[in-house]
Protein backbone atom coordinates (compact mmCIF):
# COMPACT_ATOMS: atom_id res chain seq x y z
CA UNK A 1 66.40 29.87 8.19
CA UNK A 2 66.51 33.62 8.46
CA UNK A 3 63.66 36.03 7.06
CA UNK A 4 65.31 37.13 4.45
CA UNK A 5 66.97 33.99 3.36
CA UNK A 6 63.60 32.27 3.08
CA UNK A 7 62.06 35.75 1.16
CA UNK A 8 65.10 35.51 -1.37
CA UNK A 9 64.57 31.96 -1.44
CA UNK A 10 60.89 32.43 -2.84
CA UNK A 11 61.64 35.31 -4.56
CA UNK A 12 63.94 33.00 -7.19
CA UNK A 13 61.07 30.55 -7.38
CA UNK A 14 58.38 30.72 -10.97
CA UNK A 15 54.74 30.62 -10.72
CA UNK A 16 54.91 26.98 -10.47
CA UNK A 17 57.17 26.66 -7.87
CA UNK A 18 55.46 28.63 -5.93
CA UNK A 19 51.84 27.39 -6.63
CA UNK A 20 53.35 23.87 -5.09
CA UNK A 21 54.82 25.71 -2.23
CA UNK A 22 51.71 27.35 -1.49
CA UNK A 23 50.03 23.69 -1.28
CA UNK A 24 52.77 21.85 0.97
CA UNK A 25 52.45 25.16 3.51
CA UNK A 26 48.32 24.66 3.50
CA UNK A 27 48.38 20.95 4.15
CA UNK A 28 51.46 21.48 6.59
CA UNK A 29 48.53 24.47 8.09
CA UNK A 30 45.71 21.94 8.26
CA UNK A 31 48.14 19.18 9.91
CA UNK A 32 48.64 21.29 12.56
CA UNK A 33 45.18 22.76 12.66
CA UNK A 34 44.18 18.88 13.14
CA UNK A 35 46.89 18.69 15.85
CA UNK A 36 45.81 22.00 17.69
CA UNK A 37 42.39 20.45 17.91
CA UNK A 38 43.14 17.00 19.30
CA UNK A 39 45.30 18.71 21.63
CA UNK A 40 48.62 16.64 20.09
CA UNK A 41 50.06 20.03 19.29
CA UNK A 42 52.92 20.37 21.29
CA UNK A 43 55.16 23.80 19.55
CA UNK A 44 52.40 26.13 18.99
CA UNK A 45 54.55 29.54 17.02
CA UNK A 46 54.53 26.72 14.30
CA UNK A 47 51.02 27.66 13.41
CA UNK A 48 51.89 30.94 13.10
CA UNK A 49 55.19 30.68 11.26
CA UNK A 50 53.30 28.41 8.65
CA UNK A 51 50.46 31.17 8.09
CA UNK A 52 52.98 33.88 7.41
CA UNK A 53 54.95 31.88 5.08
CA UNK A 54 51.21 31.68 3.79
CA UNK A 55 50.83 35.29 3.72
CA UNK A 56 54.82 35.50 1.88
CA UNK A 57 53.74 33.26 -0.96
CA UNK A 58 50.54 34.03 -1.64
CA UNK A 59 52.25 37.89 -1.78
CA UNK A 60 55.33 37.34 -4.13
CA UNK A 61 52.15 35.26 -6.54
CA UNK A 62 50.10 38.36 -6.48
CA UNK A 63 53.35 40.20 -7.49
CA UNK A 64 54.63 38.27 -10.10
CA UNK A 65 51.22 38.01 -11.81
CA UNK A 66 50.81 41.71 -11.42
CA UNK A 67 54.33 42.42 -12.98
CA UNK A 68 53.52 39.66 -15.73
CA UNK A 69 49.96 42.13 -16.27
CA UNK A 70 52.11 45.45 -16.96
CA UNK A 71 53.58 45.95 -20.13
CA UNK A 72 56.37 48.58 -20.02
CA UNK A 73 56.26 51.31 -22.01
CA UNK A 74 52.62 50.60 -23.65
CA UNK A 75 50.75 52.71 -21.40
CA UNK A 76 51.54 55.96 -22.55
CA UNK A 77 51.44 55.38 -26.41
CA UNK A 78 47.48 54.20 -25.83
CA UNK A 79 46.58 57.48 -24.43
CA UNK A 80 48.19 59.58 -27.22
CA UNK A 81 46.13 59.83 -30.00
């Protein structure tokens, strides 16, 4: 799967979604950590593609729960006044 297929692909996904996503990639990372270190690993740029899909979900969460934090058009009316 392309970059972008797989970023579009977690971009349509809820908080949820993603939180479970988050926990298959981390025990797919420790599998292969386990693999690395009984030297049973034998396609090593899997490591590395699982810890930036890592990086990409943890990324969209911090995104979505910052969008979720700002409430449009409420900031400005506060300060007046």
């Amino acid at each position: 799967m392309k970059r972008t297929e797989t970023k579009n692909a977690l971009a349509g996904k809820n908080a949820a979604e993603l939180q479970t996503e988050l926990e298959a990639l981390l025990k797919e990372q420790f599998g292969l950590r386990m693999q690395r270190a009984t030297q049973q690993l034998t396609n090593t740029s899997k490591l590395k593609d699982v810890r930036r899909g890592i990086a990409r979900v943890r990324t969209l969460m911090g995104q979505k729960a910052a969008a979720a934090r700002v409430v449009p058009g409420k900031d400005k009316e506060g300060a007046m006044g």
